[in-house]
Protein backbone atom coordinates (compact mmCIF):
# COMPACT_ATOMS: atom_id res chain seq x y z
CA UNK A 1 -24.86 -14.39 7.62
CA UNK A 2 -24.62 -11.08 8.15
CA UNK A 3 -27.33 -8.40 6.88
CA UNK A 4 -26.46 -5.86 3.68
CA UNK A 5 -23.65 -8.52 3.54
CA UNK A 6 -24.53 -8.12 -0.35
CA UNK A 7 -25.72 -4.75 -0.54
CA UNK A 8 -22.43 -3.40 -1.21
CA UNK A 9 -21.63 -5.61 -4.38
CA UNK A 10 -25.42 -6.19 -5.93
CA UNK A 11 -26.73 -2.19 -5.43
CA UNK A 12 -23.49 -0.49 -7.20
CA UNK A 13 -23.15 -3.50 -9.65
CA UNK A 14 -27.06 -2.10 -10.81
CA UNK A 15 -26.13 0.87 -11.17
CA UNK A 16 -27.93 3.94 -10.32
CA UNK A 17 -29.81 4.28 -13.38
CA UNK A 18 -30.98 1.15 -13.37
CA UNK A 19 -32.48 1.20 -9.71
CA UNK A 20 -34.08 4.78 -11.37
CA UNK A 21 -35.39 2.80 -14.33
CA UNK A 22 -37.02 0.18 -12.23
CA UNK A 23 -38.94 2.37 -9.96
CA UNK A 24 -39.90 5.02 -12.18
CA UNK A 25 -41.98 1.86 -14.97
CA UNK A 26 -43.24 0.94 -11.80
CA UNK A 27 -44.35 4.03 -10.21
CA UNK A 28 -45.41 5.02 -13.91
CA UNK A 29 -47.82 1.48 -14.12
CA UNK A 30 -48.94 2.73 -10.17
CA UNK A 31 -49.67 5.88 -11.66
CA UNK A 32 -51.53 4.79 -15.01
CA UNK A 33 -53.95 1.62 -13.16
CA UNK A 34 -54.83 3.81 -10.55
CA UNK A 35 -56.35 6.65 -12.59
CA UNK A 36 -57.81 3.84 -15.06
CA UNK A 37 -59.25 2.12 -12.46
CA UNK A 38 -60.34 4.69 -10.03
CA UNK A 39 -61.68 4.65 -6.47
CA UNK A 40 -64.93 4.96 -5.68
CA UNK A 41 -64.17 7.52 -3.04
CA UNK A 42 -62.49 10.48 -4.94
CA UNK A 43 -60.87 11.00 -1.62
CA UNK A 44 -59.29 7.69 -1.81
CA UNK A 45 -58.08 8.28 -5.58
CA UNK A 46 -56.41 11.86 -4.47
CA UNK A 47 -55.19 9.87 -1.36
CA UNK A 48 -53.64 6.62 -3.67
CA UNK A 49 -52.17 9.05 -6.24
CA UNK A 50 -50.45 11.44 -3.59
CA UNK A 51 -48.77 8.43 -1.63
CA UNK A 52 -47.73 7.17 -5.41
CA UNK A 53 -45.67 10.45 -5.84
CA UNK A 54 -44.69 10.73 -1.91
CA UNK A 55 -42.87 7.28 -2.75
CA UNK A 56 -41.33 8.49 -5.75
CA UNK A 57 -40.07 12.00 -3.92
CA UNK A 58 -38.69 9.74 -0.99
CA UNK A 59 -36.90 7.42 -3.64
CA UNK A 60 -35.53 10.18 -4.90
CA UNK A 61 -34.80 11.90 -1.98
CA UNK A 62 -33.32 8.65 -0.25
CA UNK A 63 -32.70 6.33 -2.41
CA UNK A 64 -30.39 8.22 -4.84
CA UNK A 65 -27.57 8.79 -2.19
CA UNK A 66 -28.06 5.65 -1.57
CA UNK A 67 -26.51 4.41 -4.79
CA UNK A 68 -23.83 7.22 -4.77
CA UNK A 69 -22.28 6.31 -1.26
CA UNK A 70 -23.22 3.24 -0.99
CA UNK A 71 -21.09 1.67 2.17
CA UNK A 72 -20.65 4.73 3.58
CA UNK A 73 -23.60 3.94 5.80
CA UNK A 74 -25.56 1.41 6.45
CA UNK A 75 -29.10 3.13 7.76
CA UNK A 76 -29.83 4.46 4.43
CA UNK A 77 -30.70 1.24 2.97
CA UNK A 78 -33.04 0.12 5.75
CA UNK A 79 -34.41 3.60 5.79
CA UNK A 80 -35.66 3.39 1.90
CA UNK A 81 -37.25 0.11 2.47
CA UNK A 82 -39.06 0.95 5.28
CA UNK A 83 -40.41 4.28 3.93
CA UNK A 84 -40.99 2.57 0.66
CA UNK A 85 -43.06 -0.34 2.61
CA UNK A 86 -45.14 1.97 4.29
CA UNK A 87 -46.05 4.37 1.65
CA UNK A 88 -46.85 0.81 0.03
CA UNK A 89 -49.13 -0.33 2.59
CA UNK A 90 -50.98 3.30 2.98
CA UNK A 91 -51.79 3.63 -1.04
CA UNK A 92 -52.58 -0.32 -1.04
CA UNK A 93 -55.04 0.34 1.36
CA UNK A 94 -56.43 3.24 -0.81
CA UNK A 95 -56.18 1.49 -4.18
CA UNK A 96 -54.93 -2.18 -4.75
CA UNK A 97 -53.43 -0.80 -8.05
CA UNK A 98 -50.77 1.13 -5.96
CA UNK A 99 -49.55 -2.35 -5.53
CA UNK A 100 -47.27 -2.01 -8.89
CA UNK A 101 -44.57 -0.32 -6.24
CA UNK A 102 -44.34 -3.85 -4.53
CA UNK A 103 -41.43 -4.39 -7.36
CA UNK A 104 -39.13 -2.30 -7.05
CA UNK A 105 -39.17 -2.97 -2.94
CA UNK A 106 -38.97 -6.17 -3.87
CA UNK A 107 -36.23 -6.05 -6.06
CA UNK A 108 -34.36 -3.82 -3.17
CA UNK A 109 -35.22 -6.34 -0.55
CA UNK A 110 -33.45 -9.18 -2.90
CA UNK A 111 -30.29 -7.13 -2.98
CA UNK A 112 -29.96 -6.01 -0.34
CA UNK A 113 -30.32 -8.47 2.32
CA UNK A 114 -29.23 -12.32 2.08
CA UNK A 115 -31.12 -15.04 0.28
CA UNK A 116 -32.41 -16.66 3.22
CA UNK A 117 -33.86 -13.51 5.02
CA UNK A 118 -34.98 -12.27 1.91
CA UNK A 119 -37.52 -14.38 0.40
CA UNK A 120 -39.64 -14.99 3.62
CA UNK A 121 -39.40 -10.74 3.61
CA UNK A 122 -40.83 -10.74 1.06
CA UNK A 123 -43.32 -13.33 0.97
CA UNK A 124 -44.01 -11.35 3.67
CA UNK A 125 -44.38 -7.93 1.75
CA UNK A 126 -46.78 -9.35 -0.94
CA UNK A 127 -48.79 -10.79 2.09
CA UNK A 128 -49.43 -7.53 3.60
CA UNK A 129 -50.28 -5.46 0.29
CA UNK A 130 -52.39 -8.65 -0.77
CA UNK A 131 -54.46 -8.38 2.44
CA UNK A 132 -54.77 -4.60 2.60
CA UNK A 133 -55.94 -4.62 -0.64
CA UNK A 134 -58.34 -7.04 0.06
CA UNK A 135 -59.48 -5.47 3.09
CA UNK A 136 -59.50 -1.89 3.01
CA UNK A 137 -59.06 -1.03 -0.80
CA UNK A 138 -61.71 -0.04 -2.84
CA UNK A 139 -62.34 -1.48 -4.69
CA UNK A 140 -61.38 -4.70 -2.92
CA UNK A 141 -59.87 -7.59 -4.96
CA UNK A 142 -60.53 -11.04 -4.14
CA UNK A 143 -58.17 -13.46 -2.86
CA UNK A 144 -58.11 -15.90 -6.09
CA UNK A 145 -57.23 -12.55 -8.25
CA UNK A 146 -54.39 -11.39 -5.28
CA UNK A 147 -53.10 -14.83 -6.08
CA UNK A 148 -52.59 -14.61 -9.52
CA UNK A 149 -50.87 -11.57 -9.04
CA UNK A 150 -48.54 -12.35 -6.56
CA UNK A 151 -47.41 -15.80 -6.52
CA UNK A 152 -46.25 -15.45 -10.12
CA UNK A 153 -44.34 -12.87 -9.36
CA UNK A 154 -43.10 -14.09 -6.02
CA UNK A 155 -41.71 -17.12 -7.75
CA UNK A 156 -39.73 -16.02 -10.49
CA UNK A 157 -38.46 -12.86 -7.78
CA UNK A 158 -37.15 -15.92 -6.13
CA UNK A 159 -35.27 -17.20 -9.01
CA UNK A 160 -33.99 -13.89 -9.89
CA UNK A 161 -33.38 -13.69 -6.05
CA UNK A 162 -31.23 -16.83 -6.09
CA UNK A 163 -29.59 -16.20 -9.29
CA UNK A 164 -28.11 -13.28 -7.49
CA UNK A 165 -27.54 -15.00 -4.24
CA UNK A 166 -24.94 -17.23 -6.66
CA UNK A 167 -23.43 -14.55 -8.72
CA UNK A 168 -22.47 -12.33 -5.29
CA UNK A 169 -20.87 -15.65 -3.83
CA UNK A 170 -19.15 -15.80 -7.41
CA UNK A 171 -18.02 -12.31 -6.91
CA UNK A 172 -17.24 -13.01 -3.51
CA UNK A 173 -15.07 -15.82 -4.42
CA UNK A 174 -13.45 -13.94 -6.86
CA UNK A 175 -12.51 -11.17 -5.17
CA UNK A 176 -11.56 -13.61 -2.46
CA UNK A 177 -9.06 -14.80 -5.34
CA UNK A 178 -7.81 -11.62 -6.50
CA UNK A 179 -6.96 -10.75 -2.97
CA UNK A 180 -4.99 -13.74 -2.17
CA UNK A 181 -3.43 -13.29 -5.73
CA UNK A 182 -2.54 -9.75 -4.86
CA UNK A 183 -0.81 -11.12 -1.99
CA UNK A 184 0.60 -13.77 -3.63
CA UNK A 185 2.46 -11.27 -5.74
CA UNK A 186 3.63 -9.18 -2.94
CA UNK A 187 5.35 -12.30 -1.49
CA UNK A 188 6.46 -12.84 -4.81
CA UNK A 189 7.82 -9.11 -5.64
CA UNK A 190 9.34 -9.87 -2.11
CA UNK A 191 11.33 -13.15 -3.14
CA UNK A 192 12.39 -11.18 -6.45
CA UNK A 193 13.71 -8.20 -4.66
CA UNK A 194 15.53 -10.99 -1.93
CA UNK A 195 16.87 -12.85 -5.01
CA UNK A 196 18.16 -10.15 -6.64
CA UNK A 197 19.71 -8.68 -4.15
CA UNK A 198 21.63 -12.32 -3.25
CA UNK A 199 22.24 -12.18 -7.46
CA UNK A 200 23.81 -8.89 -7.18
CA UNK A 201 25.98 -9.68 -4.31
CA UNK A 202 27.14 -12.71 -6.11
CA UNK A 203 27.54 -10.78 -9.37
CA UNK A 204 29.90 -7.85 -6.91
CA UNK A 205 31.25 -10.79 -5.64
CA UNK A 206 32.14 -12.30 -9.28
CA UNK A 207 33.39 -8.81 -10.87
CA UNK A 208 35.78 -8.03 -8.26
CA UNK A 209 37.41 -11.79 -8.24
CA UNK A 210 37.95 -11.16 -12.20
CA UNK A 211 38.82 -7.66 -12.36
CA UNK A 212 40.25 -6.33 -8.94
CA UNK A 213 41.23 -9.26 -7.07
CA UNK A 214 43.44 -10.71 -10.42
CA UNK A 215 45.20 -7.19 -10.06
CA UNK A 216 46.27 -7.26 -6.84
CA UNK A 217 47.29 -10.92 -7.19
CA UNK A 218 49.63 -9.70 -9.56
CA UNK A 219 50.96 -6.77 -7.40
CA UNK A 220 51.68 -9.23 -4.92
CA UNK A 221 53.25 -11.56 -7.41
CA UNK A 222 55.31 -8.80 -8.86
CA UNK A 223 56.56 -8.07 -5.16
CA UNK A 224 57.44 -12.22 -4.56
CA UNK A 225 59.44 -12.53 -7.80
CA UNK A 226 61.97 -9.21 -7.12
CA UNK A 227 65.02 -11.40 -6.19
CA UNK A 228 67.49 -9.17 -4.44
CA UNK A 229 64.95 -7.56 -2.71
CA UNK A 230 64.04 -4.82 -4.59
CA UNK A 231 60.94 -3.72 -6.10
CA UNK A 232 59.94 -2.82 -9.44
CA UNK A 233 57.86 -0.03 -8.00
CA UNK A 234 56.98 1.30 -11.91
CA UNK A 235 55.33 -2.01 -12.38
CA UNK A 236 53.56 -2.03 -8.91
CA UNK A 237 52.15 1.23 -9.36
CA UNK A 238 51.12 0.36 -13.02
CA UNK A 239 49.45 -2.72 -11.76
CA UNK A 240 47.85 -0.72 -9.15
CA UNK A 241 46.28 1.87 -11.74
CA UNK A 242 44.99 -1.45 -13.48
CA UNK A 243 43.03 -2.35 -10.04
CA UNK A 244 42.10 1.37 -9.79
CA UNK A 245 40.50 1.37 -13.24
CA UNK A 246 39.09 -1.99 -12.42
CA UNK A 247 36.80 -0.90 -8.98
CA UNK A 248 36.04 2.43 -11.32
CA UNK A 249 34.25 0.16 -13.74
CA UNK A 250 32.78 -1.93 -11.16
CA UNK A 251 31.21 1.64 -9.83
CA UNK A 252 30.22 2.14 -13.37
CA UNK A 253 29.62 -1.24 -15.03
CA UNK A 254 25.77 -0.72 -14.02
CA UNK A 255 25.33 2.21 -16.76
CA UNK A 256 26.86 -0.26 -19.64
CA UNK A 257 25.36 0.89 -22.92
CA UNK A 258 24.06 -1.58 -25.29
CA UNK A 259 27.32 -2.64 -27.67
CA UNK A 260 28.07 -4.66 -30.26
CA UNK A 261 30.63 -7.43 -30.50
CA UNK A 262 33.43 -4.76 -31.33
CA UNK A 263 33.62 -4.32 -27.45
CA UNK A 264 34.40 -8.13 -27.28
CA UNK A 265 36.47 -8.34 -30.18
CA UNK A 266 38.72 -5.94 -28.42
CA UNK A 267 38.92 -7.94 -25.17
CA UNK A 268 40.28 -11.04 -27.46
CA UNK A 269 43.29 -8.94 -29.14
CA UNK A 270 43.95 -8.47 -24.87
CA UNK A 271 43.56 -11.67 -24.02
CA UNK A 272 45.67 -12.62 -27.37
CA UNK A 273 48.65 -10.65 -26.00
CA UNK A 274 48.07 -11.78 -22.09
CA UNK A 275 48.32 -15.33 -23.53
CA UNK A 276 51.14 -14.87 -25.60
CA UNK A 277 53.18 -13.03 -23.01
CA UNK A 278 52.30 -16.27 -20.86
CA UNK A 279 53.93 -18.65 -23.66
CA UNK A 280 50.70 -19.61 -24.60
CA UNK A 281 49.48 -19.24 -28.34
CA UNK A 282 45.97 -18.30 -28.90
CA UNK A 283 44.18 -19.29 -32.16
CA UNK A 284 40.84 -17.54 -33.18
CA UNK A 285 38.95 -19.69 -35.10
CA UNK A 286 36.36 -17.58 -36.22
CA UNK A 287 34.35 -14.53 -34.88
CA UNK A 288 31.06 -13.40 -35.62
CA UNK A 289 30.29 -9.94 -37.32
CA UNK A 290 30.66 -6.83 -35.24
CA UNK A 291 27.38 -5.97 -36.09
CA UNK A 292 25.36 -7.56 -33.91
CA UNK A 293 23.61 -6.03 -31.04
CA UNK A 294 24.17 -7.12 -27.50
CA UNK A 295 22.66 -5.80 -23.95
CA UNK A 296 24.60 -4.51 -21.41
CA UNK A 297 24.85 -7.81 -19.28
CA UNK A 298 25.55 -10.05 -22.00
CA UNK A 299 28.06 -7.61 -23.41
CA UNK A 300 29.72 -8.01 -19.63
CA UNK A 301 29.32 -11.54 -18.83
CA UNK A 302 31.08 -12.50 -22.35
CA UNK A 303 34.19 -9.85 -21.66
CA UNK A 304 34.46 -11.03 -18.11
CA UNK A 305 34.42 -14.63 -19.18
CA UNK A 306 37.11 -14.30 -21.31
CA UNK A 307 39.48 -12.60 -18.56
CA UNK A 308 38.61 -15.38 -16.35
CA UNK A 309 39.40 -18.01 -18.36
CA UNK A 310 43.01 -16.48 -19.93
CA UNK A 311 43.63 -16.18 -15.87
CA UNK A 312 42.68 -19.72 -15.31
CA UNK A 313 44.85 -20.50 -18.50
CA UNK A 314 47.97 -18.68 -17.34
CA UNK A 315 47.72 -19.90 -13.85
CA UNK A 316 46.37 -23.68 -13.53
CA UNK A 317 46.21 -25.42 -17.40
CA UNK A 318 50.86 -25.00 -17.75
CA UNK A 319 49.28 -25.61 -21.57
CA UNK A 320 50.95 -24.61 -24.90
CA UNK A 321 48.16 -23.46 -27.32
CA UNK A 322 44.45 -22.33 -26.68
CA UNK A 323 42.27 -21.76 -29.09
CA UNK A 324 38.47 -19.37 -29.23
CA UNK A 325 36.05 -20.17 -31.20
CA UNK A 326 32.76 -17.99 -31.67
CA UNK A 327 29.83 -20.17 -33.28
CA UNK A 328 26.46 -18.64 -34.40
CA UNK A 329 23.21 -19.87 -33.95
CA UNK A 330 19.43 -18.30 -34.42
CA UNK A 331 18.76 -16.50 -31.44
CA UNK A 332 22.30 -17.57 -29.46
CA UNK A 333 26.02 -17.04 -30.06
CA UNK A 334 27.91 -19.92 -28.22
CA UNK A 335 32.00 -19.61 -27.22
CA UNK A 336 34.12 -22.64 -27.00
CA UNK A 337 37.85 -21.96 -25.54
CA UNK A 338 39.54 -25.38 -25.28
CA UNK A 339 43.35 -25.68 -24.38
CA UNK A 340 46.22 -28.46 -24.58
CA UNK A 341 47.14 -28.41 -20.70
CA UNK A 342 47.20 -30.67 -18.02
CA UNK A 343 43.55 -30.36 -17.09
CA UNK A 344 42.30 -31.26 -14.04
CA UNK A 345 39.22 -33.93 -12.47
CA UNK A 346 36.23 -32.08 -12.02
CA UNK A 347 35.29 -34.95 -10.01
CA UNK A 348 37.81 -33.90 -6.93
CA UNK A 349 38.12 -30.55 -7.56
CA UNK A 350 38.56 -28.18 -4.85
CA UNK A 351 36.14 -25.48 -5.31
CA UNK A 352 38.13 -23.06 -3.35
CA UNK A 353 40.39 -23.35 -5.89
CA UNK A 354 38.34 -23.09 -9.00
CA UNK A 355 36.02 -20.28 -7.56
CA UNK A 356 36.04 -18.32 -10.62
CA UNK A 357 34.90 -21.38 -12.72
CA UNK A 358 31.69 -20.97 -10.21
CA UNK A 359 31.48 -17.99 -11.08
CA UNK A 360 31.59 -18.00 -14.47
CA UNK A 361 28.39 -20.55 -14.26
CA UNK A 362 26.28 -17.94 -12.46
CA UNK A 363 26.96 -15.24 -14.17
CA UNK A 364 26.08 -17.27 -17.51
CA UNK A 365 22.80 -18.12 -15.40
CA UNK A 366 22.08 -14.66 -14.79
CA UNK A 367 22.20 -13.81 -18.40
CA UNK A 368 19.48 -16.91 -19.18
CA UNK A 369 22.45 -19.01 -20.61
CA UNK A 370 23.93 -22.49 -20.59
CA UNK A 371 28.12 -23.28 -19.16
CA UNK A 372 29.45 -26.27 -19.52
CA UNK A 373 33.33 -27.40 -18.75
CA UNK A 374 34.66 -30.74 -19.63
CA UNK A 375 38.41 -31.52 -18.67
CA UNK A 376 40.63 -34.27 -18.48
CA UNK A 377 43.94 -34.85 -16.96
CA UNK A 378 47.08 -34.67 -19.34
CA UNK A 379 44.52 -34.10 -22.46
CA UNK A 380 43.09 -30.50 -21.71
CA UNK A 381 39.99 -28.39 -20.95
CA UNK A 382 36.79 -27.18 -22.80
CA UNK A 383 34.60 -24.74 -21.82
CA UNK A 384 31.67 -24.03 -24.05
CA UNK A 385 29.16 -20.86 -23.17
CA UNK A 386 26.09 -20.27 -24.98
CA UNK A 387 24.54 -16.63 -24.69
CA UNK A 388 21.60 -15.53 -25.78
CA UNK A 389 21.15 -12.87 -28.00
C-alpha cells in the first residue's frame, strides 16, 4: 500500500478547523501541566515552554497549508510530522508534561499514513517520548506511570485508527462506485444519443412514406391513368404542390406546438372526403372533446396514422364502409378504424408490402403506446391504437 494513500480523503474530510481544534486543547494541556508542574531547572521550564509554542508556530506555519492544498504536494505532510516529532522529543526531554503534543501527532500519523505502517509509528512515537521522559526529564517519571499514560491511549488511538482505516476503504469503494456509475452513464447517454438517432431516422423514414412518398405515388398514378396519352398537367402540378407542402412540414414538423384534438378532428373531415371520393363510406362513431391537450408527437403520430391507414384503405382493403371510433380512457385515448374489405393474413404477409403498417407500430412505440391489427380474409381489418395522453 502506498504511503499518504489516505491522506488525501481523511485530512480534508477533518477539516481544517478541526486539525486547529485538536492541537491547540493539546498544546493548551502542554502549556497548563508544564507550568503546574514545573522543572526543577528554570532553564528547563523556559526551555519546555518555548519548544511548546515553537510547535504551535510550526503547526501553524506548516500545517495550515497543509489542509488548504492538500494533494498539491506531498512533502508537506511528512514535513509537519517530522518537525512536530522533534519539537516533541526536545520539550519531552525538558518536561514529560510536554508529552500532551504526542496527540495530535498521533492523530496526524493515523491519517495520514496506512493502518499497517501507522500503528507500529506510533507505538513507536509514544516509545520515544516515554523513554525521554524517563531519562532526561525532570522530573523523571517512572516506567509504571509512562504506562498508564500511554498504553491507554495507544489502544483506543488504534481503534480510532482502524475505524478510519474502514471508513477510507468505504469511501474508497464508493467513490470507486460513483466512478464506474459515472461511466456507466456516459455509455448510457451514448446508447441514448445512438438510439435516437436510429429512432429519428426511422421516424424521417416513416413521415416521408406517409406524406411525400403517397404524393408522388399519386403523380405517377395520375400520369398511368391519362389514356390517349395526354396529361392532366393541372392535376400533376397540384399533386406536386401537395408533396411540396408535405417535405415543408417534414422541415418543420420538429417545432409542432402543443394542440388539441381540433388539429385531429380536422384530419378526419380529410380523410372523410379521401374515403368517400374512393367509394368508401366513413362512419365516425364518436370523438372525444376538442379540449383536450396533446404534445407535439402524439398530436403527429395520431394525424399521420390516420393518413396511413385511409391510404392502406383506398389501396389494399377494395372495402365498402370504414368506420373511426375514438374511445376515452383515464390517462389514454385509444382509436379503432375497422373496415368491411377483403383483409389480408398477417401470417404471410409480405412486409414490403405493408411497410407503412410497420411503421405505424413504431411510431406508436415512440410515443409510449400500444398497436395492434387483427385481419381476416373476406371479413375485414381492425386496427386499434392506444395513445397516451
Amino acid at each position: 500500500m502506498r504511503w499518504f494513500g489516505r491522506g488525501e480523503q481523511i485530512v480534508p474530510g477533518g477539516g481544517q478547523w478541526v486539525w486547529s481544534l485538536l492541537f491547540l486543547g493539546s498544546f493548551a494541556a502542554a502549556v497548563i501541566m508544564t507550568l503546574v508542574y514545573p522543572s526543577p531547572s528554570g532553564a528547563r521550564q523556559v526551555g519546555a515552554v518555548g519548544m511548546e509554542l515553537v510547535a504551535a508556530l510550526d503547526w501553524f506555519a506548516i500545517g495550515q497549508p497543509i489542509f488548504a492544498q492538500l494533494g498539491r504536494s506531498k512533502t508537506r505532510p511528512w514535513l509537519l510530522i517530522i518537525s512536530q516529532i522533534v519539537i516533541l522529543a526536545i520539550s519531552s526531554s525538558l518536561n514529560p508534561n510536554a508529552g500532551y503534543l504526542l496527540m495530535p501527532v498521533s492523530a496526524l500519523v493515523y491519517a495520514t499514513m496506512p493502518l499497517p505502517a501507522s500503528l507500529p509509528a506510533v507505538a513507536g512515537i509514544e516509545g520515544m517520548v516515554g523513554i525521554l521522559s524517563h531519562t532526561l526529564a525532570r522530573p523523571t517519571v517512572p516506567y509504571i506511570v509512562i504506562a498508564d499514560w500511554f498504553v491507554p491511549t495507544f489502544v483506543a488511538g488504534s481503534f480510532v485508527a482502524v475505524f478510519i482505516s474502514r471508513l477510507l476503504e468505504q469511501q474508497a469503494n464508493l467513490s470507486k462506485s460513483l466512478e464506474e456509475l459515472r461511466k456507466t452513464q456516459g455509455r448510457l447517454s451514448e446508447l441514448y444519443r445512438q438510439i435516437g438517432e436510429n429512432n429519428e431516422r426511422e421516424r424521417l423514414a416513416a413521415r416521408i412514406h406517409e406524406t411525400i412518398a403517397q404524393q408522388l405515388i399519386g403523380i405517377v398514378l395520375i400520369a398511368r391513368g391519362a389514356k390517349d396519352g395526354s396529361i392532366d398537367a393541372e392535376l400533376i402540378e397540384e399533386a406536386a404542390q401537395t408533396a411540396l407542402e408535405a417535405a415543408r412540414a417534414v422541415i418543420r414538423e420538429g417545432q409542432l406546438p402543443t394542440t388539441t384534438l381540433a388539429s385531429v378532428a380536422d384530419e378526419v373531415e380529410l380523410l372523410k372526403d379521401k374515403l368517400h371520393s374512393s367509394g368508401v363510406n366513413l362512419i365516425v362513431e364518436r370523438f372525444p372533446s376538442t379540449e383536450f391537450l396533446l404534445d407535439a408527437s402524439t398530436t403527429e403520430c395520431m394525424t399521420l396514422i390516420l393518413r396511413e391507414v385511409g391510404n392502406n384503405i383506398i389501396r389494399h382493403s377494395r372495402a365498402h364502409t370504414a368506420r373511426l371510433d375514438f374511445i376515452e380512457e383515464e390517462g389514454s385515448l385509444i382509436v379503432v378504424v375497422e373496415d368491411d374489405g377483403v383483409g389480408f393474413d398477417a401470417a404471410v404477409t409480405d412486409g414490403r408490402e405493408h411497410f407503412g403498417l410497420e411503421l405505424m407500430r413504431r411510431r406508436v412505440e415512440q410515443v409510449f403506446g400500444d398497436f395492434s391489427i387483427e385481419s381476416n380474409l373476406e371479413v375485414g381489418t381492425r386496427i386499434q391504437v392506444r395513445l397516451p395522453l
